[in-house]
Protein backbone atom coordinates (compact mmCIF):
# COMPACT_ATOMS: atom_id res chain seq x y z
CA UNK A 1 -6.08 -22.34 -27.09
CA UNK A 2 -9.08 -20.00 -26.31
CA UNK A 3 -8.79 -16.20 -27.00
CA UNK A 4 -5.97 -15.09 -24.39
CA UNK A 5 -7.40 -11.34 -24.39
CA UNK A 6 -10.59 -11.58 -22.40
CA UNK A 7 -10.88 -12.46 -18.69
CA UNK A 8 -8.49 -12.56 -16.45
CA UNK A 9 -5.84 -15.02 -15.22
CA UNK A 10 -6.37 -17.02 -18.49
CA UNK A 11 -3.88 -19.94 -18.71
CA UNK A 12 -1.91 -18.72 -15.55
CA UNK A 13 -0.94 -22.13 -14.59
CA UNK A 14 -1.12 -24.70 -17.68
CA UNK A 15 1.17 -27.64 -17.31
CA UNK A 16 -0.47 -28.94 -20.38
CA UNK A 17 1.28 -26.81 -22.78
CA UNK A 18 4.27 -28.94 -24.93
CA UNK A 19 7.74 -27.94 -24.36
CA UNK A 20 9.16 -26.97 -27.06
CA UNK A 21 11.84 -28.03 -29.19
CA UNK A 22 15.06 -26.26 -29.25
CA UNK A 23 14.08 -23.68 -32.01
CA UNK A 24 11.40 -22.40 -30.11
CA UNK A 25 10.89 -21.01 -26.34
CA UNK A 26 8.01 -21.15 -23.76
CA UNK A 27 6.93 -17.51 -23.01
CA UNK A 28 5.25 -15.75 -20.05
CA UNK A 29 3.45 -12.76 -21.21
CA UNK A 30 3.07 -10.01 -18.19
CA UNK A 31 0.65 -6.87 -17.90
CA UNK A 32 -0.22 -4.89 -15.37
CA UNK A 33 -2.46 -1.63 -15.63
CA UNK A 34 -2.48 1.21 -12.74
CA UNK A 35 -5.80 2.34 -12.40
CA UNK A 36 -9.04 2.25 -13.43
CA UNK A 37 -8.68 5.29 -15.60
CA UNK A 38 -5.46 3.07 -18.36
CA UNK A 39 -6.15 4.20 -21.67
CA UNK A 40 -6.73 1.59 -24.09
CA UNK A 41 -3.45 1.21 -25.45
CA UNK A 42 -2.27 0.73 -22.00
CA UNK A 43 -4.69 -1.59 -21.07
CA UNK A 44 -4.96 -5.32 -20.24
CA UNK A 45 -6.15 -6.94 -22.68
CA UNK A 46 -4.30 -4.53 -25.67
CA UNK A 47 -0.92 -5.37 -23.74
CA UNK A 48 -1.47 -9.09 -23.88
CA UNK A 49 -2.50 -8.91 -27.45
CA UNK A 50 0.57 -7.07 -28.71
CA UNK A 51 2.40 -9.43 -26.58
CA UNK A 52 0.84 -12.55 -28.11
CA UNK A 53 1.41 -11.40 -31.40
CA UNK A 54 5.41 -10.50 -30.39
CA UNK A 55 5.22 -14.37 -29.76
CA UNK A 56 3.70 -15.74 -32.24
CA UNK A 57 6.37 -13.61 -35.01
CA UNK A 58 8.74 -15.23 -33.07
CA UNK A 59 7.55 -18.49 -32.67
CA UNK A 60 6.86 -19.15 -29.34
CA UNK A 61 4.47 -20.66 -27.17
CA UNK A 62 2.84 -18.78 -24.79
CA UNK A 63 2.47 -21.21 -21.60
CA UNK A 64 1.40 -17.99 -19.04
CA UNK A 65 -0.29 -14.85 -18.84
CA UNK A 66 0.08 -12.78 -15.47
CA UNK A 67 -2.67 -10.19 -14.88
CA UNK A 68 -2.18 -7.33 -12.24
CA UNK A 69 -5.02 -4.95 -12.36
CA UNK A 70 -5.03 -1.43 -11.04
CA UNK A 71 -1.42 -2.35 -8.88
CA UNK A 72 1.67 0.29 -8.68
CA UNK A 73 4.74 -1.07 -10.52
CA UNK A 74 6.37 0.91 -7.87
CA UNK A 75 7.61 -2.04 -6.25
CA UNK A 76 7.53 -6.13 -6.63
CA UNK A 77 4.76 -6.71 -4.06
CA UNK A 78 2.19 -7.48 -6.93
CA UNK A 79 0.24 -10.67 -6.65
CA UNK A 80 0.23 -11.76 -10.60
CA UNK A 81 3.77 -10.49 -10.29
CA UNK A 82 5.14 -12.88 -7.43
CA UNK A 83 3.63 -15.96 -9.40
CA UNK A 84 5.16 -14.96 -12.33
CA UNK A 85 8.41 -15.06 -10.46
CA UNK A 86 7.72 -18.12 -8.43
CA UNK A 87 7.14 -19.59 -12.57
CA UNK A 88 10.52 -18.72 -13.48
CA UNK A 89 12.28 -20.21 -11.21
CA UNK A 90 10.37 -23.60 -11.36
CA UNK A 91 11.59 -23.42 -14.84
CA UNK A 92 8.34 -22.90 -16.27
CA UNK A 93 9.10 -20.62 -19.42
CA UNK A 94 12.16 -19.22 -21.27
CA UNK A 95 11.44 -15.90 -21.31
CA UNK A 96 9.22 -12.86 -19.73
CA UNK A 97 7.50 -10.68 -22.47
CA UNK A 98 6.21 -7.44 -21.94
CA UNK A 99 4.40 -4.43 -23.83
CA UNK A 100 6.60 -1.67 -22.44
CA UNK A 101 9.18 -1.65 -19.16
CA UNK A 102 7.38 0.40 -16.86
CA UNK A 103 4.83 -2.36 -16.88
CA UNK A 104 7.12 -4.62 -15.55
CA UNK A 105 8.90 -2.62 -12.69
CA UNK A 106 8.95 1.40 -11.98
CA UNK A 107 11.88 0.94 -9.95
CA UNK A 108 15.52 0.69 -11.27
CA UNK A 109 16.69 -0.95 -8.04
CA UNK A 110 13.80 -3.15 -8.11
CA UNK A 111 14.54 -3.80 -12.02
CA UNK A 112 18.57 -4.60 -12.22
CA UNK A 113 17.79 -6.92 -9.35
CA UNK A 114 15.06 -8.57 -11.14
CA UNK A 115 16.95 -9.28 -14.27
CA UNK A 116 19.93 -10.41 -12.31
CA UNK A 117 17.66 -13.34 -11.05
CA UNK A 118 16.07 -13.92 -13.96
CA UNK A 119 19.25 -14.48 -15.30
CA UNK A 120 20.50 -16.75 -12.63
CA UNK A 121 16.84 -19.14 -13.78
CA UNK A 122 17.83 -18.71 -17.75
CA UNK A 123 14.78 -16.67 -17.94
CA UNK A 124 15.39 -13.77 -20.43
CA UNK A 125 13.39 -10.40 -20.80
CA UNK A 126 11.17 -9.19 -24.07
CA UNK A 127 9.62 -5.74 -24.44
CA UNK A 128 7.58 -5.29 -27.36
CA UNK A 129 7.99 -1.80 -27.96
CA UNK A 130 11.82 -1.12 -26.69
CA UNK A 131 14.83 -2.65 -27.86
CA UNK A 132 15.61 -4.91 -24.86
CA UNK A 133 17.43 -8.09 -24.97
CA UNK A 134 18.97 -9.86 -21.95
CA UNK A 135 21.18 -12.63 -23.44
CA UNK A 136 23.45 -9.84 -24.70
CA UNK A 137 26.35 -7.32 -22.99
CA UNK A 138 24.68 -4.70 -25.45
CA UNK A 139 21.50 -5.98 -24.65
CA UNK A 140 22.07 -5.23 -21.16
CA UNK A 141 23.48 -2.20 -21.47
CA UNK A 142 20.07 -0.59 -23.23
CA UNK A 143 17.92 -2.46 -20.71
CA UNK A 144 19.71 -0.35 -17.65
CA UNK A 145 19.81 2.79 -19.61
CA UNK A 146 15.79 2.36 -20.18
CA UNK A 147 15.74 1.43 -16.66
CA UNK A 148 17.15 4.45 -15.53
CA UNK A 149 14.85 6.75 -17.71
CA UNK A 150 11.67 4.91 -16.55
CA UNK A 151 12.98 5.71 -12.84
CA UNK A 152 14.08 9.02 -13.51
CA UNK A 153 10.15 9.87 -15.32
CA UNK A 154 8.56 8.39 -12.58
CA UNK A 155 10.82 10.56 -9.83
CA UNK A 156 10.38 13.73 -12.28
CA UNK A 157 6.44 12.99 -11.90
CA UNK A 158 6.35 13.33 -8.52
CA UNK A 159 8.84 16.52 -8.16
CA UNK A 160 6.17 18.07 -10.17
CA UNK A 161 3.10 16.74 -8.15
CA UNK A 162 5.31 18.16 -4.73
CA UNK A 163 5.50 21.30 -6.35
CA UNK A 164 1.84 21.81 -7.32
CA UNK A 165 1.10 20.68 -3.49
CA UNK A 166 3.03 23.23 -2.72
CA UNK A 167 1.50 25.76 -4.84
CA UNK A 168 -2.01 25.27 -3.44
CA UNK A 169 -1.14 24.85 -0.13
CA UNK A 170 0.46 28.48 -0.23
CA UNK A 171 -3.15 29.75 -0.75
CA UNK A 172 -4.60 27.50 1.98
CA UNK A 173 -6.47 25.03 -0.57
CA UNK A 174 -7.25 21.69 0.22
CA UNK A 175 -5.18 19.21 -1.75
CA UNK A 176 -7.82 16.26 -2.00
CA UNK A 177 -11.54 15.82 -2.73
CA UNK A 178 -12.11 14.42 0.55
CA UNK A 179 -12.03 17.41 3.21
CA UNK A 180 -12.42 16.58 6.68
CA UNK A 181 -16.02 16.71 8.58
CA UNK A 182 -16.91 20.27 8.42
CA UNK A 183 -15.87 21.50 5.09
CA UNK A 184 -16.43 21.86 1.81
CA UNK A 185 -14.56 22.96 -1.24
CA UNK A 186 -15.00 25.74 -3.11
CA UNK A 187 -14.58 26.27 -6.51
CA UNK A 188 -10.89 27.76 -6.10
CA UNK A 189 -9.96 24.87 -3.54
CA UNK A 190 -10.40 26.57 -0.37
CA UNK A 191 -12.73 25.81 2.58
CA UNK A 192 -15.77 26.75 3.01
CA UNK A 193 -17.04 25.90 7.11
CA UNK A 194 -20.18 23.79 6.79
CA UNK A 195 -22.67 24.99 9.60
CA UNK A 196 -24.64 21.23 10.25
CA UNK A 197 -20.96 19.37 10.17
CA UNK A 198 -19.61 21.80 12.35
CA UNK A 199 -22.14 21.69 14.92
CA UNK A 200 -21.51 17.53 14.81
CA UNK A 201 -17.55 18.26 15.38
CA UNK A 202 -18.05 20.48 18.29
CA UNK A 203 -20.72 18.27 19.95
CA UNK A 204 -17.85 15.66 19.65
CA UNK A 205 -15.60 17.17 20.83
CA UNK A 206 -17.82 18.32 23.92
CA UNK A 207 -19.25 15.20 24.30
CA UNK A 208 -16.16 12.84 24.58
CA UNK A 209 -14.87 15.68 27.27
CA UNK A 210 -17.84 14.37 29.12
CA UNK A 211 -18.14 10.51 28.44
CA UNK A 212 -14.15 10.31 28.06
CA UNK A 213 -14.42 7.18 25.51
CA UNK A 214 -14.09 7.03 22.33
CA UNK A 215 -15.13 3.43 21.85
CA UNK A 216 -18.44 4.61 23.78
CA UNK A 217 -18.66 7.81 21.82
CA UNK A 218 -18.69 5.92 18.49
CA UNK A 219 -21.14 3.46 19.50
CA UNK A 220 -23.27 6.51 20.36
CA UNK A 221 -22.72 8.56 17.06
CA UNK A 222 -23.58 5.25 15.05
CA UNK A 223 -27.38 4.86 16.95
CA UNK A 224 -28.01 8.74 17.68
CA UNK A 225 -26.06 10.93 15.14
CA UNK A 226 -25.40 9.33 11.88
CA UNK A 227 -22.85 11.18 9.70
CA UNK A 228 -24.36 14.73 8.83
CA UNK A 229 -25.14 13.76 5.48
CA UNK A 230 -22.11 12.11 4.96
CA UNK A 231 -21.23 8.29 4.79
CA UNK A 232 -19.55 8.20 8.31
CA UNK A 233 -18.80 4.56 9.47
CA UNK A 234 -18.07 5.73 13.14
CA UNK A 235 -15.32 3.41 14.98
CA UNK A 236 -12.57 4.27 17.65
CA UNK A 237 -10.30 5.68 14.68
CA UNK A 238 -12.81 7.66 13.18
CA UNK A 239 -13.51 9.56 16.23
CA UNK A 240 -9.52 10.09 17.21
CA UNK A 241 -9.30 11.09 13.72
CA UNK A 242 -11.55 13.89 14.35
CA UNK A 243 -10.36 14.71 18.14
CA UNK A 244 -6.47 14.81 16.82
CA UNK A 245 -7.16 17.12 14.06
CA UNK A 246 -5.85 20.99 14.39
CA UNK A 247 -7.42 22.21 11.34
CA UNK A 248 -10.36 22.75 13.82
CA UNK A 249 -8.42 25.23 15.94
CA UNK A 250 -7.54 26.85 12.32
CA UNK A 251 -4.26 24.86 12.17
CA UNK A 252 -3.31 24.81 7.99
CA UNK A 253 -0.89 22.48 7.69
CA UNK A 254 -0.15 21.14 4.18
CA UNK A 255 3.06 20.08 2.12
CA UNK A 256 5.23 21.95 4.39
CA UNK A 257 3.17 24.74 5.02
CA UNK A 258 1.73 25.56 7.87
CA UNK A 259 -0.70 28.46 8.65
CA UNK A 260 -2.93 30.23 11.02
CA UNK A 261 -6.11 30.42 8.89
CA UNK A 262 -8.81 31.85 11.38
CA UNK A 263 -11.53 31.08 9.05
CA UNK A 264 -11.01 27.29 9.11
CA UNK A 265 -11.41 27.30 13.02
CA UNK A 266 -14.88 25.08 14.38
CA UNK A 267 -13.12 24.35 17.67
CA UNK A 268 -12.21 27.19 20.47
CA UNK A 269 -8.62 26.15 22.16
CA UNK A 270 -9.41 25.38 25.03
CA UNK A 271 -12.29 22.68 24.18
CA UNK A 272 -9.60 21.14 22.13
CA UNK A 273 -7.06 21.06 24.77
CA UNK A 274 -9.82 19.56 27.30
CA UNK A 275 -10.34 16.59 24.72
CA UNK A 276 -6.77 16.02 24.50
CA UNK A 277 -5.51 16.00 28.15
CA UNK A 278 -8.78 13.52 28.08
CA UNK A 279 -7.63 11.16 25.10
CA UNK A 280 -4.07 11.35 26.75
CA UNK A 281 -4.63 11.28 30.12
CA UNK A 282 -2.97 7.35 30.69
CA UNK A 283 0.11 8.54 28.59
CA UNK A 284 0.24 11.32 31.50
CA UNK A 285 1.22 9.36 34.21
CA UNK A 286 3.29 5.96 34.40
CA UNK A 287 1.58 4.60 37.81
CA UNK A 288 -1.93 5.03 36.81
CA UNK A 289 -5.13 3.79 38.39
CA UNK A 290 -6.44 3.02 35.19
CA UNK A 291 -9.58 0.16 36.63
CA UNK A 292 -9.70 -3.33 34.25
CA UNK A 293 -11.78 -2.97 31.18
CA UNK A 294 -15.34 -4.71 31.61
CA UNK A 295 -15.24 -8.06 29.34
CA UNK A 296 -18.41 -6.69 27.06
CA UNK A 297 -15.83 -3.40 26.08
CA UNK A 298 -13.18 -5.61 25.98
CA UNK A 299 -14.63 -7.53 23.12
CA UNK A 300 -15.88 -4.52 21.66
CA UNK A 301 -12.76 -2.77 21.53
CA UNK A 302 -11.45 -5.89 20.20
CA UNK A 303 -14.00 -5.92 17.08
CA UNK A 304 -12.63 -2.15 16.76
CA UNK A 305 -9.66 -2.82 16.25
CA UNK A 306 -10.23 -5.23 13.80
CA UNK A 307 -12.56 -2.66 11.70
CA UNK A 308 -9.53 -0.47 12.12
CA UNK A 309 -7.52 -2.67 10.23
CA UNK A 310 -9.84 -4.09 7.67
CA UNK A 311 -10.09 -0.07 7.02
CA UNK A 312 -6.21 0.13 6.54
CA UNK A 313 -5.85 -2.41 4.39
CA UNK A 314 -8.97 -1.09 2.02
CA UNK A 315 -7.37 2.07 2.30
CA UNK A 316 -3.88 1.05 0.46
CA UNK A 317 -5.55 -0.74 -2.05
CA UNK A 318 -7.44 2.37 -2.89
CA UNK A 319 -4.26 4.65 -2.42
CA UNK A 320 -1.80 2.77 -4.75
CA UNK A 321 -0.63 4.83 -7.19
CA UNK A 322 1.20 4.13 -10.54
């Protein structure tokens, strides 16, 4: 066989590996990595190495290696993952190796479940730094007392992250890199009002009172406006974004805080109470004369919500977390 620790998806599917003889097992070596930023002895390639070597001690064949890159372990909806399962109960291997548990599953639910079924295929579990052993009661036992810990970190983790969320949003910081048009952070994390982007908002705001579409209005931010100096793609959401968004009037409202902060405010109250009875003007009344939209907005508003879409789907790929 070729090196297994470069590339990816090497030998994922190889029906021409022997089966072996009763001594030895077939082997599925998984690794997953959740982010960019995995140091090296998490990473890819060093997990399937120690793994490979964890086989070769004891003398079995590695038929597949699974690859998830930069995927929570949160829950089972993992790509690599689902044909590693899909592998086990064709019969493919023996057993399921692994570098440490939390690469496997973060979840204990997800975890007693998943070694229940494995079971049910004959497919036993191997981690190649914890004492873990599925063909055993005792075996067992440690695997869903490591489970729990691994749950209980990852649950500890993000107690801590609420907390700090907390913490800043007490002094009105922002909790992201990514403010909303017409800010900027400061160096201690609060807003700072930026005078071009603010300008853009409230012409928005003034000019969808007047044109009273927000499929129109992005069409005419995209050919007249541009994004202030930022990378704005301008659709339908990105405008309602902007309309539905308080912090404009001054609104603060982060990890359960929520604050007056009268130097956040671009938008006066009663422009942004204009815009809304606008954008909600057919939710208003149930018997509305609301005329049949021309075909050419129609298909626009079509290929809108499609971008929409395409945009939600980048955006949890981007969002997963470990």
């Amino acid at each position: 066989m070729s090196s297994p620790f470069e590339g990816d998806g090497f030998n994922e599917t190889n029906p021409s590996v022997p089966i072996q003889a009763a001594e030895g097992l077939k082997a599925a070596i998984y690794a997953r990595t959740s982010s960019t930023q995995q140091r090296h002895g998490y990473s890819i390639n060093e997990q399937v190495r120690q793994c490979w070597e964890r086989c070769e001690q004891f003398g079995w064949t590695v038929s597949h290696v699974f690859r998830d890159k930069e995927v929570s372990g949160k829950d089972t909806d993992r790509e690599k993952f689902q044909k590693l399962l899909a592998g086990a109960k064709a019969g493919l291997f023996d057993v399921v190796v692994f570098w440490k548990l939390d690469r496997f599953s973060r979840s204990l639910m997800n975890t007693v479940q998943l070694e229940r079924q494995l079971r049910d295929w004959d497919v036993g579990l191997h981690s190649v730094t914890e004492q873990i052993d599925t063909t055993t009661a005792t075996g067992r036992f440690n695997f869903r007392s490591i489970s729990s810990a691994s749950e209980l970190e990852r649950d500890l983790i993000k107690q801590r992250t609420q907390m700090g969320l907390r913490a800043l949003a007490l002094d009105n910081k922002w909790p992201n890199n990514n403010p909303p048009l017409g800010y900027e952070i400061r160096e201690d994390g609060r807003l700072d009002i930026v005078p071009q982007e603010a300008d853009l908002v409230r012409w928005i705001f003034d000019r969808y009172i007047e044109c009273q579409s927000m499929p129109a209005l992005a069409n005419e931010l995209t050919d007249k406006r541009g994004g202030a100096g930022r990378n704005v793609k301008w659709s339908t959401y990105a405008v309602g974004e902007i309309l539905r968004n308080e912090l404009y009037l001054g609104h603060y409202s982060v990890a359960g805080v929520e604050e007056y902060v009268e130097e956040y405010q671009i938008v006066d109250e009663e422009t942004f109470e204009d815009a809304t009875n606008v954008r909600t003007r057919f939710q208003q009344t149930q018997d509305s004369d609301r005329p049949e939209m021309p075909r050419d907005r129609k298909q626009s508003h079509i290929e809108t919500i499609t971008d929409q879409y395409t945009e939600y789907l980048d955006q949890r790929v981007c969002s997963d977390d470990s």
